[in-house]
C-alpha atoms as a PDB file:
ATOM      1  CA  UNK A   1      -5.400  -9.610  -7.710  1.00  0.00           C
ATOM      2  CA  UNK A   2      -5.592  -6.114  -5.697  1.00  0.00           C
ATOM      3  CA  UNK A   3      -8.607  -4.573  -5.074  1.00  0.00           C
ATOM      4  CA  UNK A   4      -9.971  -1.963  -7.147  1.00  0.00           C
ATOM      5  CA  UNK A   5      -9.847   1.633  -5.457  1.00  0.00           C
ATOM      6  CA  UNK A   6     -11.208   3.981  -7.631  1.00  0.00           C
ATOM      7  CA  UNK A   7     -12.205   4.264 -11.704  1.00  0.00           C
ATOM      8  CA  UNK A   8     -13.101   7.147 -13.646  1.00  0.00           C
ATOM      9  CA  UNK A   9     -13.671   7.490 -17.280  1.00  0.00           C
ATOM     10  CA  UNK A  10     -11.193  10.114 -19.094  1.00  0.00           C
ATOM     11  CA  UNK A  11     -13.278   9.863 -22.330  1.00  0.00           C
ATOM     12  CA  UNK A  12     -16.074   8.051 -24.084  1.00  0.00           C
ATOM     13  CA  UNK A  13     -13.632   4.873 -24.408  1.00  0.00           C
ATOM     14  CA  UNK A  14     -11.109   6.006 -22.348  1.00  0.00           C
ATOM     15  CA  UNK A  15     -10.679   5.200 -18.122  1.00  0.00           C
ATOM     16  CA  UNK A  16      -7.876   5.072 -15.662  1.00  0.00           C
ATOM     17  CA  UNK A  17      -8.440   2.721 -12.727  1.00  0.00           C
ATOM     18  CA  UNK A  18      -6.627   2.637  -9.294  1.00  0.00           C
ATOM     19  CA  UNK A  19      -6.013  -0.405  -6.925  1.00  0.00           C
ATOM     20  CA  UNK A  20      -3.937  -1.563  -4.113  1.00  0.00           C
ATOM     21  CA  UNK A  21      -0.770  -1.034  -3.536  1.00  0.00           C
ATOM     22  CA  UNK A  22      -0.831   2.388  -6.210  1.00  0.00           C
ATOM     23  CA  UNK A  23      -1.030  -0.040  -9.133  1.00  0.00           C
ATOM     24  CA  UNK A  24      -2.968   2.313 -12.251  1.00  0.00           C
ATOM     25  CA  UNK A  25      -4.459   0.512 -15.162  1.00  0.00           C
ATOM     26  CA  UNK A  26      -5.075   3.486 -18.285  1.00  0.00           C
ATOM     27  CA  UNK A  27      -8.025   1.176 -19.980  1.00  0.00           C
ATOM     28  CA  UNK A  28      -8.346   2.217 -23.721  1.00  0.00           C
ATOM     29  CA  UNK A  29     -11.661   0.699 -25.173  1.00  0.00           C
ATOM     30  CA  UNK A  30     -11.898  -0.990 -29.231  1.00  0.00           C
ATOM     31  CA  UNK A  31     -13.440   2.157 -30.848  1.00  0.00           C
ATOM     32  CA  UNK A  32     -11.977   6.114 -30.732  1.00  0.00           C
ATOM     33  CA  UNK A  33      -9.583   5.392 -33.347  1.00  0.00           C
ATOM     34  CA  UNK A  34      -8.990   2.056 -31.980  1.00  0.00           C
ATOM     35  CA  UNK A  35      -9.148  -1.503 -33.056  1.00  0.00           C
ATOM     36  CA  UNK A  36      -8.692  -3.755 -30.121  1.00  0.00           C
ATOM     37  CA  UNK A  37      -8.707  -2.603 -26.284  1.00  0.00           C
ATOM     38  CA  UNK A  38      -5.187  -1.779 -24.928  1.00  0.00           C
ATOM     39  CA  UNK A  39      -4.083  -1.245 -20.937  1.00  0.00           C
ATOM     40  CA  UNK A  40      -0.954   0.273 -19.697  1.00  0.00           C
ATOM     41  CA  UNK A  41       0.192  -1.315 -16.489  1.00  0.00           C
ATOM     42  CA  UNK A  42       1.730   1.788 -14.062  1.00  0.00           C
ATOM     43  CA  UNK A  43       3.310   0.410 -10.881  1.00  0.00           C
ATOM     44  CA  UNK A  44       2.982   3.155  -7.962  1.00  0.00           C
ATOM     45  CA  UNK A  45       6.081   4.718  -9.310  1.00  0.00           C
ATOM     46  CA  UNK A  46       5.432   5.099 -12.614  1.00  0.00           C
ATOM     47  CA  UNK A  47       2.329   6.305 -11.274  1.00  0.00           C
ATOM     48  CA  UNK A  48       3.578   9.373  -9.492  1.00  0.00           C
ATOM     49  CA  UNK A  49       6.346  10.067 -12.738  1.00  0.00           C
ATOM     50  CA  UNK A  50       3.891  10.305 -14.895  1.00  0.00           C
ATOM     51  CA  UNK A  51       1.692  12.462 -12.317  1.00  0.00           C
ATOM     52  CA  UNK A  52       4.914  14.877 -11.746  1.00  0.00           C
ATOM     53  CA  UNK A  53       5.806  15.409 -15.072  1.00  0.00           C
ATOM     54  CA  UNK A  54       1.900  15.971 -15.559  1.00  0.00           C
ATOM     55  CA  UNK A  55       2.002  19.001 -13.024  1.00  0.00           C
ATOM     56  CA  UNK A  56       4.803  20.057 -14.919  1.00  0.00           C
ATOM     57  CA  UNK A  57       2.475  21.694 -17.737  1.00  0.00           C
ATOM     58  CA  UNK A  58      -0.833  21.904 -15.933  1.00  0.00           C
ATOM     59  CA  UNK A  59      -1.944  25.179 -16.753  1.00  0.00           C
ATOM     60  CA  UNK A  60      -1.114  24.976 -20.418  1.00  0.00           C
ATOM     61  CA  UNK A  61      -3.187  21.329 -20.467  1.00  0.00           C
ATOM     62  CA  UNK A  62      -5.820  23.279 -18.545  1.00  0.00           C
ATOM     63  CA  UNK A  63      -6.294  25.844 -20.968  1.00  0.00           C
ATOM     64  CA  UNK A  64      -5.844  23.215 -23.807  1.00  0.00           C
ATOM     65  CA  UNK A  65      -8.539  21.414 -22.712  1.00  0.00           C
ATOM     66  CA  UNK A  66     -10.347  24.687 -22.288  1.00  0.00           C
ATOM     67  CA  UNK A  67      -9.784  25.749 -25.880  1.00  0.00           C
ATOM     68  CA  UNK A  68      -7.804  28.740 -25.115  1.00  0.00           C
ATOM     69  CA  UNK A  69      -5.052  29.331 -27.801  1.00  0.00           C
ATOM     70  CA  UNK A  70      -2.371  32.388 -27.071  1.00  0.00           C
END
């Protein structure tokens, strides 16, 4: 197995962890609404899809999770 990079928690039950080769694991915890753990495998494609479309709406997800509302 690849070595692990980087972690960092998103939420209370929530993480996304980063390891060789670009491979991202998005951990979700039993608890927060749900009843057994659950991981999303992202190959270093995926990976960078999901980061572009991401960028896409940064600054409305910024001021989302700042609790701005037009």
């Amino acid at each position: 197995m690849a070595a692990i990079i980087d972690r960092m928690e998103l939420s209370h039950h929530q993480r996304v962890e980063l390891y060789e080769e670009g491979v991202t694991w998005l951990v979700q915890e039993a608890g927060h609404g749900a009843r057994m753990a659950q991981e999303i495998k992202l190959d270093a494609a995926a990976a960078t899809r999901l980061l572009d479309f991401m960028l896409l709406y940064e600054e409305e997800l910024v001021r989302w999770r700042d609790g701005f509302t037009p």
